[in-house]
Protein backbone atom coordinates (compact mmCIF):
# COMPACT_ATOMS: atom_id res chain seq x y z
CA UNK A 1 0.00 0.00 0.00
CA UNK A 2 1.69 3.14 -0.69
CA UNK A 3 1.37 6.12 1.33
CA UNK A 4 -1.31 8.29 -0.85
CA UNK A 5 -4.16 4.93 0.22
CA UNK A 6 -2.95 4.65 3.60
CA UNK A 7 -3.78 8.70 3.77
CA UNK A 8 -7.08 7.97 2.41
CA UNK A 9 -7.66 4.63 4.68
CA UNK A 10 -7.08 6.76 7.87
CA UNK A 11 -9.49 9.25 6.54
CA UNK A 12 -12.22 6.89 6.11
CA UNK A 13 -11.18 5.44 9.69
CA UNK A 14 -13.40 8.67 11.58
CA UNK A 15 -16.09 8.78 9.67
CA UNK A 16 -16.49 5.01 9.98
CA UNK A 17 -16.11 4.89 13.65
CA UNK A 18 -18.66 8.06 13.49
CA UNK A 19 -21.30 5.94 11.78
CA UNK A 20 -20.35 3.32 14.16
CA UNK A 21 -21.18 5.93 17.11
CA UNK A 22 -24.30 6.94 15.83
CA UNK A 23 -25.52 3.56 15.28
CA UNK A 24 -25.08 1.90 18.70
CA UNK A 25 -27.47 4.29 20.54
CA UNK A 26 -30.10 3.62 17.89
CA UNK A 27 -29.84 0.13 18.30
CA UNK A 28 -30.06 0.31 21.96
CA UNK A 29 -33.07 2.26 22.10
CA UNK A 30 -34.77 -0.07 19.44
CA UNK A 31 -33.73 -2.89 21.49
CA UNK A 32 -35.51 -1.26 24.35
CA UNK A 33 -38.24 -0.25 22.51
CA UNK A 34 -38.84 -3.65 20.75
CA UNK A 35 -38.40 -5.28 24.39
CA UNK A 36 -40.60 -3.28 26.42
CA UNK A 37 -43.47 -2.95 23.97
CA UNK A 38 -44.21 -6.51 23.44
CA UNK A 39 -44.68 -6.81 27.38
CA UNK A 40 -46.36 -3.93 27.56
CA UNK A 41 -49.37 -5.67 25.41
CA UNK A 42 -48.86 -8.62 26.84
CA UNK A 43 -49.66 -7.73 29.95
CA UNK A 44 -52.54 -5.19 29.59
CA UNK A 45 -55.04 -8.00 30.22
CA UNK A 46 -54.04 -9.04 33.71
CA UNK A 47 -51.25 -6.45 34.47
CA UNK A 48 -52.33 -3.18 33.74
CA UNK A 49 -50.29 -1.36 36.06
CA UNK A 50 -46.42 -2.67 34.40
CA UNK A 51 -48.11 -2.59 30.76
CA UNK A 52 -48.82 1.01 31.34
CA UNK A 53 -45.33 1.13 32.92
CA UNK A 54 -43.33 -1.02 29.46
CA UNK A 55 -45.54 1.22 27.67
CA UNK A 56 -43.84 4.99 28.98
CA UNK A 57 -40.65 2.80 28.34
CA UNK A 58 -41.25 1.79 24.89
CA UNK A 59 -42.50 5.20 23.57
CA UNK A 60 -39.71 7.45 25.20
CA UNK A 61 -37.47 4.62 23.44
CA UNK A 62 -38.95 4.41 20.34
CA UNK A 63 -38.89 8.86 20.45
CA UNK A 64 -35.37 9.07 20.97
CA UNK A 65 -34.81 7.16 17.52
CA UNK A 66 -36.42 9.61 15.92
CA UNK A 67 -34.74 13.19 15.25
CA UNK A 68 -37.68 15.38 17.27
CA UNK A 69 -37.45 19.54 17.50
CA UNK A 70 -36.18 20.87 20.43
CA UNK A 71 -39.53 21.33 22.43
CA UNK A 72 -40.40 17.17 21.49
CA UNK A 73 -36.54 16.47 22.60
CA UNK A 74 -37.20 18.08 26.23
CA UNK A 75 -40.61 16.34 26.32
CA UNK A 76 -38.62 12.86 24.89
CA UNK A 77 -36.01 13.17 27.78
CA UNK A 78 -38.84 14.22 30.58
CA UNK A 79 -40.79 10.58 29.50
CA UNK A 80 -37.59 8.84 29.31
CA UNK A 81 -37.09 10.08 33.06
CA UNK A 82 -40.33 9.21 34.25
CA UNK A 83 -40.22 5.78 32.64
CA UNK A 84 -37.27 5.04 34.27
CA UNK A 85 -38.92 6.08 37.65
CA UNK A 86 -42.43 4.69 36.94
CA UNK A 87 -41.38 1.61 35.32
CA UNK A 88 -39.74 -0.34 38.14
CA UNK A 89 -42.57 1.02 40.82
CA UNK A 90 -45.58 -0.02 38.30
CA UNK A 91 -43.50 -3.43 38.03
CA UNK A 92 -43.17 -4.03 41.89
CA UNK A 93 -46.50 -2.45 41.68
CA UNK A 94 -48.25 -5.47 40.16
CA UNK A 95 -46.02 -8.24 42.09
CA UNK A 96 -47.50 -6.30 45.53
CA UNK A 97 -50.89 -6.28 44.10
CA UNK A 98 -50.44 -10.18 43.37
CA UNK A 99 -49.40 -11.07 46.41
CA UNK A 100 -52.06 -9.29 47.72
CA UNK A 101 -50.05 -6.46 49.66
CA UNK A 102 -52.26 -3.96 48.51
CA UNK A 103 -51.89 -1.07 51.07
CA UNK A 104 -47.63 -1.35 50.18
CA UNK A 105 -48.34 -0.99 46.24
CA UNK A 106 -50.92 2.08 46.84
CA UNK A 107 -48.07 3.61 49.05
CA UNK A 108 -45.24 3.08 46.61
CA UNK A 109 -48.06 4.04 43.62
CA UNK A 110 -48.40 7.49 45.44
CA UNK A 111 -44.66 8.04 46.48
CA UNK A 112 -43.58 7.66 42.47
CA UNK A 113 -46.49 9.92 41.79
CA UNK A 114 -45.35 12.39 44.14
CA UNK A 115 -42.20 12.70 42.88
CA UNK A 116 -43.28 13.06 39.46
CA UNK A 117 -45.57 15.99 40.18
CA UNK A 118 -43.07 17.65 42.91
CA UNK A 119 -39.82 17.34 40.63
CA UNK A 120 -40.21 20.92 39.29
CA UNK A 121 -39.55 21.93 43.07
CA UNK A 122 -37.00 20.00 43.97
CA UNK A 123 -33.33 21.18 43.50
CA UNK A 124 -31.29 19.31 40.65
CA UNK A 125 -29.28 17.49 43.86
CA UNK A 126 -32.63 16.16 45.81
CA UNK A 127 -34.20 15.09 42.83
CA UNK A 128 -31.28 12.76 42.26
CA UNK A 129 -31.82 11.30 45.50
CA UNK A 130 -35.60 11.17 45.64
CA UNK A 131 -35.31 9.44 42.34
CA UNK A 132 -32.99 6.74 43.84
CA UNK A 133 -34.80 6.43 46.62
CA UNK A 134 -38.53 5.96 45.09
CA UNK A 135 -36.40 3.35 42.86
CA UNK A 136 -34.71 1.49 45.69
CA UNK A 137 -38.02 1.16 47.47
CA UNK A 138 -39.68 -0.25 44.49
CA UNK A 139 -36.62 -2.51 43.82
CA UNK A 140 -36.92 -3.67 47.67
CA UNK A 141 -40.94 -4.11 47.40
CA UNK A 142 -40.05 -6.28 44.17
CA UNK A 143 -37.39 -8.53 45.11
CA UNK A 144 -39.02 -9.43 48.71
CA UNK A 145 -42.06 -10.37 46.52
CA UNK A 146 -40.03 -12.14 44.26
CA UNK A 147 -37.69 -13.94 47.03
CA UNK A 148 -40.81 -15.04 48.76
CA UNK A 149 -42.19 -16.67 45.90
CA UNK A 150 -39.07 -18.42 44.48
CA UNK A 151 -38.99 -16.17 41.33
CA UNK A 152 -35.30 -16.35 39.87
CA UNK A 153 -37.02 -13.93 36.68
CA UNK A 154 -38.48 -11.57 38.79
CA UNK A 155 -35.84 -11.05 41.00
CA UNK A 156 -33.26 -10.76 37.57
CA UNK A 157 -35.96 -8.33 35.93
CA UNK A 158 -36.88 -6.37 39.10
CA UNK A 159 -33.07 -5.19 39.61
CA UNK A 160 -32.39 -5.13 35.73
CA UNK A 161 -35.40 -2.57 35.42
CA UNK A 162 -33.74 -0.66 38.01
CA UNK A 163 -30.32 0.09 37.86
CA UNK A 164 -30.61 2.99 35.58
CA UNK A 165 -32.30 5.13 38.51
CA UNK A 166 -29.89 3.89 40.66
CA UNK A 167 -26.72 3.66 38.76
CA UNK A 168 -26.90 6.89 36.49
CA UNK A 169 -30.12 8.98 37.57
CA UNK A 170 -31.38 11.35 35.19
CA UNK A 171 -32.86 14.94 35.97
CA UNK A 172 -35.55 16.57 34.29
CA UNK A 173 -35.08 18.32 30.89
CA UNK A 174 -34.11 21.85 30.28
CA UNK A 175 -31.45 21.98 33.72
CA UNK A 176 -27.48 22.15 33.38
CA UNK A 177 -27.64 19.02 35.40
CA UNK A 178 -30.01 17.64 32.60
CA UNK A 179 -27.08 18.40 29.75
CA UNK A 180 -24.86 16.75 31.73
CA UNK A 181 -26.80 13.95 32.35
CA UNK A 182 -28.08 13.42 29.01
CA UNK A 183 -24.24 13.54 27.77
CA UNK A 184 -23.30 10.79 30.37
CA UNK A 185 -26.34 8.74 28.93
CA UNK A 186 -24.84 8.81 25.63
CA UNK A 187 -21.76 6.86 26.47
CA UNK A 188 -21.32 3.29 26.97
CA UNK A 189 -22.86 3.17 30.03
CA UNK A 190 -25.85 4.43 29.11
CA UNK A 191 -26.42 2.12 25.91
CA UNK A 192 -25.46 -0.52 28.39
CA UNK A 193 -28.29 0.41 30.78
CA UNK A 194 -30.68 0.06 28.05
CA UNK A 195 -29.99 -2.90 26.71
CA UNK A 196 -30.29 -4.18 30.72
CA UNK A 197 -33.57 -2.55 30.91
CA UNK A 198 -34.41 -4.42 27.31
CA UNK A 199 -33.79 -7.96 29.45
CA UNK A 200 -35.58 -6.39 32.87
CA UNK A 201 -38.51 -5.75 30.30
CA UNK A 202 -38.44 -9.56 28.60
CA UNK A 203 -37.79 -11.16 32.33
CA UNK A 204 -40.59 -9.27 34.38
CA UNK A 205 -43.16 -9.99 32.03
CA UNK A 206 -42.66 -13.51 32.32
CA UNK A 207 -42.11 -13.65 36.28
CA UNK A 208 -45.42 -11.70 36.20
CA UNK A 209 -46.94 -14.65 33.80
CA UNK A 210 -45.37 -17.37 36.22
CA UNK A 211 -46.71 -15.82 39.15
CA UNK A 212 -50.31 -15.37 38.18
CA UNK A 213 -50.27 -18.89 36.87
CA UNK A 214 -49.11 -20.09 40.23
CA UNK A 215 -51.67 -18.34 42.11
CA UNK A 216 -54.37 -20.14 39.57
CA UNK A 217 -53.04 -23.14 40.25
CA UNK A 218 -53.26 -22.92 43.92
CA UNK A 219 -56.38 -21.73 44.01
């Protein structure tokens, strides 16, 4: 090779690894979207509360595959926020309600509803830890549920749905801590969380199957 295509081979190195760049964050939120929507129908017979949960997921996933103008991109990031918040509480949400804890799954209902409506007045800092707080009490509610009843899927969805309010929370849109956020998202962590959330979606909806089936059976 002489040295004029070795210039020209290192300047169609960027661009590939550009398209490369691009690419993976598209494919993870397709993943997630094609993961979470599925279950999301699935379950809207017997499980309304994590269908309508899957659902927020799969729609702020399936949005951030799609260029949006700025106004839709705040209101993108805002659902992809409060699907990562209301998607593991409407999960442990429905494993309460199945094991018939019902006063636990109204009070971990209203707490992620409470934080939803009161985020605007919280400061960038106690939103981050109200977020991983509502998320580690829903991933507590879940996994006792889950230990209790032997569920190996539950217990792999329940912290898989999780981690991305515990590992890297997000703030709402249109804050300096948002920007940063959003840019920490972008990396491989955040494509990794996704893809995690993708299996959390796949793995809850059949713990939720196996459970329900279980209860039929022993009654």
């Amino acid at each position: 090779m002489n040295t004029t295509e070795s210039h020209l081979g290192f300047n169609h190195y960027p661009a590939l690894m550009e398209i490369v760049h691009e690419l993976i964050p598209v494919s993870a939120n397709m993943v997630l979207s094609l993961s979470a929507l599925p279950a999301a129908f699935h379950l809207f017979r017997d499980h309304r509360a994590p269908s309508l949960g899957f659902l927020l997921i799969a729609c702020s996933s399936f949005l951030a595959v799609i260029p949006l103008p700025p106004a839709l991109s705040q209101l993108q990031r805002d659902l992809e926020w409060a699907g990562e918040i209301l998607g593991p509480s409407l999960s442990a949400f429905g494993f309460l309600w199945l094991s018939e804890d019902r006063w636990t799954a109204h009070v971990l209902l209203i707490g992620s509803a409470l934080l939803l409506m009161l985020s605007d007045w919280l400061s960038e800092d106690g939103l981050v830890i109200m977020s991983r707080c509502v998320s580690l009490s829903a991933l507590s509610c879940a996994l006792t549920v889950c230990l209790f009843a032997a569920s190996g899927t539950g217990v792999v969805g329940s912290v898989a749905l999780s981690l991305p309010a515990l590992v890297a929370p997000r703030v709402r849109a249109g804050s300096v801590a948002s920007l940063i956020s959003s840019q920490g998202a972008s990396g491989l962590l955040g494509w990794s969380l996704k893809v995690i959330m993708a299996v959390g979606c796949w793995t809850t909806k059949t713990a939720l199957d196996t459970f329900l089936q279980d209860l039929k059976g022993w009654d």
